[in-house]
N, C-alpha and C. Protein backbone atom coordinates (compact mmCIF):
# COMPACT_ATOMS: atom_id res chain seq x y z
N UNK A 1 73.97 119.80 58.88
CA UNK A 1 73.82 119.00 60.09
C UNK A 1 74.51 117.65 59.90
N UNK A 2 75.26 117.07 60.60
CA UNK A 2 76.21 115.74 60.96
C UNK A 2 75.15 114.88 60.88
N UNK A 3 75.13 113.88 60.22
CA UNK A 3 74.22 112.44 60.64
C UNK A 3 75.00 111.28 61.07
N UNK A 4 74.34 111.07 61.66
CA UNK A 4 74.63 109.23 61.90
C UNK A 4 74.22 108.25 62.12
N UNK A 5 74.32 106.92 61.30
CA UNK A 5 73.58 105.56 62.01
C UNK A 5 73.95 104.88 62.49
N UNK A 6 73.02 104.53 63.73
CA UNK A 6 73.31 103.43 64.62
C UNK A 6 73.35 101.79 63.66
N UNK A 7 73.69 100.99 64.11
CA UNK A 7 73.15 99.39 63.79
C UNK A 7 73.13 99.27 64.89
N UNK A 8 71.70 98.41 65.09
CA UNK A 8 71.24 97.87 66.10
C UNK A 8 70.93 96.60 66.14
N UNK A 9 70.96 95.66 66.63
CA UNK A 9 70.22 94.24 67.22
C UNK A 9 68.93 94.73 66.97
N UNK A 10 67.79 93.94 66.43
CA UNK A 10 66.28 93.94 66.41
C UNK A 10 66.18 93.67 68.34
N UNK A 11 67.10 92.63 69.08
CA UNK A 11 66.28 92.21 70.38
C UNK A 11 67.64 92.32 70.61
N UNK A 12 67.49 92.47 71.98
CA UNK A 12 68.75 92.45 73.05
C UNK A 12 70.14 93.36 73.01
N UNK A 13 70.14 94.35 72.35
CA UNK A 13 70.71 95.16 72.36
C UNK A 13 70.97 95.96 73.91
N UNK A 14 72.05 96.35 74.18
CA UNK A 14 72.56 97.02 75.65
C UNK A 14 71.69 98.77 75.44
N UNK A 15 70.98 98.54 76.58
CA UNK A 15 69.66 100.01 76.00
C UNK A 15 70.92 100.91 76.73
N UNK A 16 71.49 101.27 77.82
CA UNK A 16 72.64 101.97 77.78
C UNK A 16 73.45 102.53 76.49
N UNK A 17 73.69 101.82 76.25
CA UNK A 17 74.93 102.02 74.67
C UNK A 17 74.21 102.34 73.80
N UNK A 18 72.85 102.14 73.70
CA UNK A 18 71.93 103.05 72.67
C UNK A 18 71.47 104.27 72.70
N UNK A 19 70.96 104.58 73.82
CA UNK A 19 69.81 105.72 74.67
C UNK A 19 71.14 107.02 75.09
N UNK A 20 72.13 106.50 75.79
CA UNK A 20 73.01 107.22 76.43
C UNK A 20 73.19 108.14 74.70
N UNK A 21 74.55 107.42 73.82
CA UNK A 21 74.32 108.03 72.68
C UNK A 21 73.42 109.11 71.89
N UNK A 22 72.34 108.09 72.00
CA UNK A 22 71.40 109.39 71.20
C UNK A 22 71.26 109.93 71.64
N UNK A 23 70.84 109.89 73.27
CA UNK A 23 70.45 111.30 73.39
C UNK A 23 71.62 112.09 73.57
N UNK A 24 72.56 112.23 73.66
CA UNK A 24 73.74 113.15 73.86
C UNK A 24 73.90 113.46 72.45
N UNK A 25 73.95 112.82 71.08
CA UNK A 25 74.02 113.26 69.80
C UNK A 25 72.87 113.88 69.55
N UNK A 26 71.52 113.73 69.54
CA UNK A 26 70.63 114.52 69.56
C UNK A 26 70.75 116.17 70.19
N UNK A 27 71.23 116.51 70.99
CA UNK A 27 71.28 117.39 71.88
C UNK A 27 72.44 118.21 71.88
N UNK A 28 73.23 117.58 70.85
CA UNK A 28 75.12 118.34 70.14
C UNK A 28 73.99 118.45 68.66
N UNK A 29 73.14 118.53 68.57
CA UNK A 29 72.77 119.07 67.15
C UNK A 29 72.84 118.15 66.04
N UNK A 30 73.19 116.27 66.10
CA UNK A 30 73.79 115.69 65.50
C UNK A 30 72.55 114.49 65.25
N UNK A 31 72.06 114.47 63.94
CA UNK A 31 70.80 113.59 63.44
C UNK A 31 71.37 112.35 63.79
N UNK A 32 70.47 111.50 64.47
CA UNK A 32 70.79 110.33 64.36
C UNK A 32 69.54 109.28 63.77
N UNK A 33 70.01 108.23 62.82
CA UNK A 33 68.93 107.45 62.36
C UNK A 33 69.53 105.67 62.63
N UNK A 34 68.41 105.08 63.20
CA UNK A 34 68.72 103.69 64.03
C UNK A 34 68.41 102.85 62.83
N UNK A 35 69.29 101.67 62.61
CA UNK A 35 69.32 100.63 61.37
C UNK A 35 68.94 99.78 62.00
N UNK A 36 68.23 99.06 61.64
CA UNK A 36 68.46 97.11 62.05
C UNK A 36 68.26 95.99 61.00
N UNK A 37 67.59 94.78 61.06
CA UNK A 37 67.43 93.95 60.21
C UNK A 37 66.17 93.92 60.61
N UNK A 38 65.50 95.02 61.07
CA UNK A 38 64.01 94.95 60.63
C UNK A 38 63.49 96.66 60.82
N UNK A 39 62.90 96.99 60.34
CA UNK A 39 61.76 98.13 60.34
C UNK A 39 60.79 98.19 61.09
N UNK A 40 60.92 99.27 62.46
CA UNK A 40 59.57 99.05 63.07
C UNK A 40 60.71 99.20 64.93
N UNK A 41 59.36 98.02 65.82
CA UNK A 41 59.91 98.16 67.00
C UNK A 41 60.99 97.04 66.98
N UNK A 42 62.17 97.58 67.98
CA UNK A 42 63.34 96.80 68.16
C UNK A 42 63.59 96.73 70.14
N UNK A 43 64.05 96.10 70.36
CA UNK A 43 63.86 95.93 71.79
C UNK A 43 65.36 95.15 72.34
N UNK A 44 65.30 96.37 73.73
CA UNK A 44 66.57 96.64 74.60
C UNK A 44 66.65 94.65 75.52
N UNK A 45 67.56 94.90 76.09
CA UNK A 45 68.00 93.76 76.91
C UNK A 45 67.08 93.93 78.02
N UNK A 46 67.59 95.27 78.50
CA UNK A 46 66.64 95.36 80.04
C UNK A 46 65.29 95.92 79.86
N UNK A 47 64.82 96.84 78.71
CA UNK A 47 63.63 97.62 78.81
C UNK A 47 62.91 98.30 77.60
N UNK A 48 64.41 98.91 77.30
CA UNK A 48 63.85 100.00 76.10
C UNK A 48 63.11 99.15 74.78
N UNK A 49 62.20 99.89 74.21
CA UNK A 49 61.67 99.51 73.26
C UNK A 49 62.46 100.94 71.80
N UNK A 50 62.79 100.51 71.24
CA UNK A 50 62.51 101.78 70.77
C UNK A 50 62.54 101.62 68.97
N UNK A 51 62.87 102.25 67.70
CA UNK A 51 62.00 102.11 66.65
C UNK A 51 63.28 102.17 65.41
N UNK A 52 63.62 101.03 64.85
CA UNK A 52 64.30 101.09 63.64
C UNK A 52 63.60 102.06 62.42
N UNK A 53 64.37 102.95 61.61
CA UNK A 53 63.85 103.40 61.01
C UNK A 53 64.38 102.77 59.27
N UNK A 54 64.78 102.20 59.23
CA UNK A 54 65.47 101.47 58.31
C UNK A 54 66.28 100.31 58.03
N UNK A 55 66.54 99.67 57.36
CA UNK A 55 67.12 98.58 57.10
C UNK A 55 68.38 98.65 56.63
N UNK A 56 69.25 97.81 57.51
CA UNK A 56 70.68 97.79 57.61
C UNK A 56 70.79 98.03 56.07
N UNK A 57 70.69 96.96 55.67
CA UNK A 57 71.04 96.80 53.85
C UNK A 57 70.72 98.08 52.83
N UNK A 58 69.70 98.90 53.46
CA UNK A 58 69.30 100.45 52.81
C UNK A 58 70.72 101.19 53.45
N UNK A 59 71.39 101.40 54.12
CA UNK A 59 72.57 102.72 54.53
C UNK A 59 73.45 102.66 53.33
N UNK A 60 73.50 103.89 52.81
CA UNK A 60 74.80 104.11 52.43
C UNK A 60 75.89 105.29 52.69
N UNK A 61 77.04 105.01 53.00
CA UNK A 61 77.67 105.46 53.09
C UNK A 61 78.05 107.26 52.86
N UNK A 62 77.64 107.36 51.69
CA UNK A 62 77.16 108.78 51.35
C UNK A 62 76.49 109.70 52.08
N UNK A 63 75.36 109.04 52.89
CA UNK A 63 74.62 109.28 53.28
C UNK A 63 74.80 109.81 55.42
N UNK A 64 76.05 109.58 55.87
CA UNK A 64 76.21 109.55 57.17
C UNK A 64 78.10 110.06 57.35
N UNK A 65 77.73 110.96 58.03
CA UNK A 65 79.23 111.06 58.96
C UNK A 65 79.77 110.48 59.62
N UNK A 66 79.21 109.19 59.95
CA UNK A 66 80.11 108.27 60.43
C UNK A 66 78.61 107.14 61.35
N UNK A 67 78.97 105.91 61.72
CA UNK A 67 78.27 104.88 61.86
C UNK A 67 78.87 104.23 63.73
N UNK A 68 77.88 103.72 63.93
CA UNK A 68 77.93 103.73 65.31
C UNK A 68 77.25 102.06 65.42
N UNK A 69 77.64 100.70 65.92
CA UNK A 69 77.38 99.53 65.96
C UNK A 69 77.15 99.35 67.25
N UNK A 70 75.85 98.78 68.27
CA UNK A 70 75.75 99.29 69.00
C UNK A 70 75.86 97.87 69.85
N UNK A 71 76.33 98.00 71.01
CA UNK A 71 76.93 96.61 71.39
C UNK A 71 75.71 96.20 72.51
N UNK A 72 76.02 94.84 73.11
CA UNK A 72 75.46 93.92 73.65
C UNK A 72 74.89 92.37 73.13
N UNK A 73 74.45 91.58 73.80
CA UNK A 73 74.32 90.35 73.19
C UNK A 73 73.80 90.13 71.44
N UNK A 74 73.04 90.82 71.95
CA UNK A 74 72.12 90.93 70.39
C UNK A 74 72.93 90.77 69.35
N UNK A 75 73.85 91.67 69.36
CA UNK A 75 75.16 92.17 68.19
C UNK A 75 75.68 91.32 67.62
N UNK A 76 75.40 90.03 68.47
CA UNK A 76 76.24 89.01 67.71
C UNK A 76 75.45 88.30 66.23
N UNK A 77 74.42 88.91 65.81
CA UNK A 77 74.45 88.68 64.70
C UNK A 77 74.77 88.75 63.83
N UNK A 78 75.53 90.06 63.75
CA UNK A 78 76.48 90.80 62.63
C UNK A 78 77.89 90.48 62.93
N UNK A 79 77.61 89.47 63.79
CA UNK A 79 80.03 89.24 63.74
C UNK A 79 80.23 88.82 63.07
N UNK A 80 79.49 88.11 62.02
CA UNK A 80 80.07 87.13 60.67
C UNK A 80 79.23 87.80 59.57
N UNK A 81 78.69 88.88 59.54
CA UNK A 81 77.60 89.17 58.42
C UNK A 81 78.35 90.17 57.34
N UNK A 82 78.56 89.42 56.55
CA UNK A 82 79.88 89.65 55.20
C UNK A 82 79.22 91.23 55.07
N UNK A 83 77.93 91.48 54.87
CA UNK A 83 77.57 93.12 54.44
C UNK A 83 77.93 94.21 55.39
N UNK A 84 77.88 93.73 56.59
CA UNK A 84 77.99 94.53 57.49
C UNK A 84 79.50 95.08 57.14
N UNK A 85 80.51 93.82 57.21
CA UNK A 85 81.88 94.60 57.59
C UNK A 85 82.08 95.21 56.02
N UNK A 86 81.30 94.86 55.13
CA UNK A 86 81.84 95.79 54.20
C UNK A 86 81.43 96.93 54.11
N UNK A 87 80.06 97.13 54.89
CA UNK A 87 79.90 98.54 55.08
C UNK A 87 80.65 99.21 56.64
N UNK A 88 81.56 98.45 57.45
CA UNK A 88 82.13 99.44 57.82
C UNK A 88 83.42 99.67 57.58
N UNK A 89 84.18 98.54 56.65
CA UNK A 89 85.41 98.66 55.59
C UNK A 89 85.34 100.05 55.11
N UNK A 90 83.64 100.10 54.24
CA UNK A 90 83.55 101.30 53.29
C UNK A 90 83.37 102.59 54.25
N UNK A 91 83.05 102.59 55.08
CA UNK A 91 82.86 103.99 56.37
C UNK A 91 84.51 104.28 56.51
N UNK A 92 85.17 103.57 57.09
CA UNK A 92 86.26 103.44 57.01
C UNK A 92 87.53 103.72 55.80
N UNK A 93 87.04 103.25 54.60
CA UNK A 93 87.89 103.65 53.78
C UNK A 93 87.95 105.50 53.51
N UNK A 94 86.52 105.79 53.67
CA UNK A 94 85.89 106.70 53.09
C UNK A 94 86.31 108.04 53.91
N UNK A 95 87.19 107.44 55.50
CA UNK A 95 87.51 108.71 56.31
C UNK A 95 86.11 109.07 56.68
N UNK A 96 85.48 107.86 57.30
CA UNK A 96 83.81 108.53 58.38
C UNK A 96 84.40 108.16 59.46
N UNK A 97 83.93 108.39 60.65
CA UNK A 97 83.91 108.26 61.67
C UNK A 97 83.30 106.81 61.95
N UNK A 98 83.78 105.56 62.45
CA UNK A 98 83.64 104.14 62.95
C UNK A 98 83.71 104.26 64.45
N UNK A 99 82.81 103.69 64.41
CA UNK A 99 82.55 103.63 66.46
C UNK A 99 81.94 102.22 66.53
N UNK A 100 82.25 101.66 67.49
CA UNK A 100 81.34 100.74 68.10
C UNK A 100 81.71 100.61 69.92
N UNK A 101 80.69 100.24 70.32
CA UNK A 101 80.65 99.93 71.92
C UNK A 101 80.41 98.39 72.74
N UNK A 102 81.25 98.19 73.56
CA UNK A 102 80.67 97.00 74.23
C UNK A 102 80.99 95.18 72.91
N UNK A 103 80.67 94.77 72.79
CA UNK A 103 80.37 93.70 71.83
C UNK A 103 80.65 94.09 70.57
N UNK A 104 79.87 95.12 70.10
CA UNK A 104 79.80 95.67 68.67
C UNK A 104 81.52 96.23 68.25
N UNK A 105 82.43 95.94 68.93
CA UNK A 105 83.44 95.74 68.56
C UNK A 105 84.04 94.76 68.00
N UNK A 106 83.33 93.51 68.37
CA UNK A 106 83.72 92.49 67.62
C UNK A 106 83.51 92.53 65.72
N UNK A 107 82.44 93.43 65.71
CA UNK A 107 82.35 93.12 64.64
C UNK A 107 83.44 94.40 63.29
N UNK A 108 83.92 95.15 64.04
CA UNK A 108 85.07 96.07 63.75
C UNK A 108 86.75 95.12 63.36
N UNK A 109 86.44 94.23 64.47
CA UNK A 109 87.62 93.29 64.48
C UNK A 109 87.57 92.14 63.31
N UNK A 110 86.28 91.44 63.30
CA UNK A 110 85.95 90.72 62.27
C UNK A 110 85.97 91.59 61.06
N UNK A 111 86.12 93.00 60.81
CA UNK A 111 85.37 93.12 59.02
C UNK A 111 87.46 93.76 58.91
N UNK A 112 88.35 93.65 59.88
CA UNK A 112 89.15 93.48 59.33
C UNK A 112 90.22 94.85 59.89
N UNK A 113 89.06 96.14 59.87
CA UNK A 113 89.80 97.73 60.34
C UNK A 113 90.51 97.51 61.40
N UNK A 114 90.52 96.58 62.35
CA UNK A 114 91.01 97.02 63.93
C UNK A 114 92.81 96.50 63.92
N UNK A 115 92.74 96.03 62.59
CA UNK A 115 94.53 95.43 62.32
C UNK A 115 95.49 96.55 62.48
N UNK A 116 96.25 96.40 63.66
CA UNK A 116 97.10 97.46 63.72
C UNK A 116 96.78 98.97 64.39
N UNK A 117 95.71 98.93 65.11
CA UNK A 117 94.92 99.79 65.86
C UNK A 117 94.03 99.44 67.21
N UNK A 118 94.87 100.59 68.17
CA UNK A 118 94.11 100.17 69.65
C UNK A 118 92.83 100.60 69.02
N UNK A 119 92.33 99.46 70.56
CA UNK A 119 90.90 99.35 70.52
C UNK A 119 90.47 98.79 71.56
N UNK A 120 89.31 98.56 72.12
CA UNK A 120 88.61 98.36 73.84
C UNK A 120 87.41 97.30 72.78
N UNK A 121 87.24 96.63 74.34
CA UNK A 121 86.07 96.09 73.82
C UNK A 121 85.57 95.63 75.06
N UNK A 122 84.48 95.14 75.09
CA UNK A 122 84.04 94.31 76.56
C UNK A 122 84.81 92.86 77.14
N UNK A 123 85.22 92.81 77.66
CA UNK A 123 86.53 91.94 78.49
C UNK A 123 86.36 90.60 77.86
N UNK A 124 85.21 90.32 78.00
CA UNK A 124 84.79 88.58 77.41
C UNK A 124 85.32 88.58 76.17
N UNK A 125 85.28 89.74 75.30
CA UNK A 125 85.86 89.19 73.78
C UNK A 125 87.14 90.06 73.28
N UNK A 126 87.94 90.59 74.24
CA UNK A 126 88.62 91.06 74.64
C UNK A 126 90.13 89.72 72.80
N UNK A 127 89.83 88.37 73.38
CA UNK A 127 90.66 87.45 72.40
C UNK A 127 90.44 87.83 71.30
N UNK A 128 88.73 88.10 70.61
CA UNK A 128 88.96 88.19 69.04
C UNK A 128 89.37 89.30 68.74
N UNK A 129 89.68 90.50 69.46
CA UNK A 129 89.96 91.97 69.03
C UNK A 129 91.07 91.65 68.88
N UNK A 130 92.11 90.93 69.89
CA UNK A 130 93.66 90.39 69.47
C UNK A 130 93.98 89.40 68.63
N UNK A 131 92.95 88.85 68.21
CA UNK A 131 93.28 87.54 66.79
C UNK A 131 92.96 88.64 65.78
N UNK A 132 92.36 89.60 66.00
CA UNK A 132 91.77 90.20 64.78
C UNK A 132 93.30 91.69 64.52
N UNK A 133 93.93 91.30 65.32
CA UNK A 133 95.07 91.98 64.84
C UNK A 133 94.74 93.46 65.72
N UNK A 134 94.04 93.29 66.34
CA UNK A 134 93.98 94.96 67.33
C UNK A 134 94.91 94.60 68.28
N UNK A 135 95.85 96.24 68.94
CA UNK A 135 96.44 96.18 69.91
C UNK A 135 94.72 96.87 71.36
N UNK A 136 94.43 95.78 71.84
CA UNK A 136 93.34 95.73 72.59
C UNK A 136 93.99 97.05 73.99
N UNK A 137 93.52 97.77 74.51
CA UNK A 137 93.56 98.12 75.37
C UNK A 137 93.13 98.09 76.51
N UNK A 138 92.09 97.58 76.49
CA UNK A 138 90.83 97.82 78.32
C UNK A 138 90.67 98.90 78.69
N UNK A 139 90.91 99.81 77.98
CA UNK A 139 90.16 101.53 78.27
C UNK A 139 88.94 101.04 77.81
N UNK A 140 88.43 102.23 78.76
CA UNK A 140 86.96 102.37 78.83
C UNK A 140 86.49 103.05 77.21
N UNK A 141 87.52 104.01 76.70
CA UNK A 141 87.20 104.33 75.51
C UNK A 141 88.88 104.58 74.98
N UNK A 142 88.54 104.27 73.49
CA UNK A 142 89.25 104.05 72.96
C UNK A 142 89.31 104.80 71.88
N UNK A 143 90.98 105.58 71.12
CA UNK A 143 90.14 105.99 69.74
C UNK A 143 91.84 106.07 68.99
N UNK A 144 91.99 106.17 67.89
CA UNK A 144 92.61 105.82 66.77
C UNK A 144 92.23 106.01 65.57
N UNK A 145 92.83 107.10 65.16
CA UNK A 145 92.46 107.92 63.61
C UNK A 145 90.62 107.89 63.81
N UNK A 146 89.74 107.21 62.53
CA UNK A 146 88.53 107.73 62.86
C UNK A 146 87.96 106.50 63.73
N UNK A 147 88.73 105.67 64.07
CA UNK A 147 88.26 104.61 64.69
C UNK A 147 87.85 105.03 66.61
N UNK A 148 86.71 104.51 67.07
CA UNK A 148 86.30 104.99 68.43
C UNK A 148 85.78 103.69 68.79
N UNK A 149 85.97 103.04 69.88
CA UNK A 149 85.76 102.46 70.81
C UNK A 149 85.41 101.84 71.90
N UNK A 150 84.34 101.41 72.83
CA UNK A 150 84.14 101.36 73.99
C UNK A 150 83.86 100.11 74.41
N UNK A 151 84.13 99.93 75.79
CA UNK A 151 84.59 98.90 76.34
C UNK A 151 82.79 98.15 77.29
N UNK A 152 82.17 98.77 77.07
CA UNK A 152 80.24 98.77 77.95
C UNK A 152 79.38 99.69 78.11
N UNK A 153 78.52 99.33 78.73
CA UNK A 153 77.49 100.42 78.98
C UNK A 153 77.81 101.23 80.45
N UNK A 154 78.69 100.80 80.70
CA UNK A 154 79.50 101.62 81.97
C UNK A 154 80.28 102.79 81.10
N UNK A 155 80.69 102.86 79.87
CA UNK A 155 81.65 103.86 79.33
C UNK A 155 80.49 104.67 78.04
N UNK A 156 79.34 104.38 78.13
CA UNK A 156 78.77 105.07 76.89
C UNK A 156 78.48 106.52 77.33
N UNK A 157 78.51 107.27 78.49
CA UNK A 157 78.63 108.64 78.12
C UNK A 157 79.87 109.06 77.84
N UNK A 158 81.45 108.51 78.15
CA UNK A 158 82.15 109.14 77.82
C UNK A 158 82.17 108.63 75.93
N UNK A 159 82.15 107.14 76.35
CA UNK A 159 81.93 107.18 74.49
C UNK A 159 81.40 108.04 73.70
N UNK A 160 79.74 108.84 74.15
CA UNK A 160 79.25 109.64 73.01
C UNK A 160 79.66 110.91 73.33
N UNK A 161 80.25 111.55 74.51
CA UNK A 161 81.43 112.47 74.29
C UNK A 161 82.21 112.35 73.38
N UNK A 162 82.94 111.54 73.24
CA UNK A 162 84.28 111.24 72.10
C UNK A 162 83.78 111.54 70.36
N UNK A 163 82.28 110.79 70.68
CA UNK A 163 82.16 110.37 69.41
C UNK A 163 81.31 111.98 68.77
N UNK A 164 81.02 112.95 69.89
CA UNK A 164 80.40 114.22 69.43
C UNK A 164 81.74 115.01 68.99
N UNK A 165 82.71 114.86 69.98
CA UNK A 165 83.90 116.12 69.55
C UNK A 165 84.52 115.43 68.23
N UNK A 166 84.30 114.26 67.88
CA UNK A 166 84.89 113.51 66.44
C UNK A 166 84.12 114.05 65.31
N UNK A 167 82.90 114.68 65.82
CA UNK A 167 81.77 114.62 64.43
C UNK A 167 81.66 116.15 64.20
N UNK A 168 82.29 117.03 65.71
CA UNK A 168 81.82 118.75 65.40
C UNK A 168 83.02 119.21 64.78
């Protein structure tokens, strides 16, 4: 069976870009387990509540077919968080599957992968994906070798389309 972890925002995370995902990976047969910087309940922008099962700093790589950063305000805690991009450097080096949606692209752009590779992101930060050396597109989804993309919570079912036919 395919696994994968989300990173999530503990608060304010886009419940779209979370919920849409899982449940469409759930339902392609594809485990999914939610990270954050805390254990326990984690909570959506507009509503969802729903339940970290682990701590960012516990994933390893070994351990997942590929990693999924899940965008909206929240996310911006991890745009500068040195562990993060080295764990998606290491997803990345390793030939996993790298996704992020909405915001959580920024932090794809910051850990360095998006140099020299289209990529979408949500319009507002649309600049650091192009300082960060991405050729930015404004597709709704985006994808490039194992790298995947999305531009909001307006594009997360086609995103976790993309990101199921990447993982079967």
């Amino acid at each position: 069976m395919k696994k994968i972890v989300f990173v999530v925002a503990p608060k304010v995370f886009r419940d779209e870009e979370y919920i849409e995902p899982k449940n469409m990976l759930e339902k392609a047969g594809i485990k999914v387990v939610t990270a954050s910087t805390v254990v326990g309940d984690i909570y959506g922008k507009i509503k969802i509540k729903a339940r970290s099962e682990m701590l960012v700093t516990d994933i390893s790589v070994n351990d997942y077919d590929a990693i999924f950063f899940v965008g909206g305000g929240g996310s911006s805690i991890y745009f500068n968080d040195k562990f993060i991009h080295e764990l998606a450097r290491d997803f990345y080096k390793s030939d996993k599957v790298v996704s992020a949606i909405c915001s959580g692209s920024v932090i794809l752009a910051n850990s360095g992968i998006l140099k020299g590779k289209r990529a979408t992101v949500f319009p507002g930060d649309a600049q650091v994906l192009i300082e960060g050396g991405a050729n930015y597109t404004a597709k709704d989804v985006e994808i490039d070798g194992n790298i995947i993309t999305g531009n909001g919570p307006l594009a997360a079912k086609v995103f976790a389309e993309q990101l199921i036919k990447a993982l079967k």
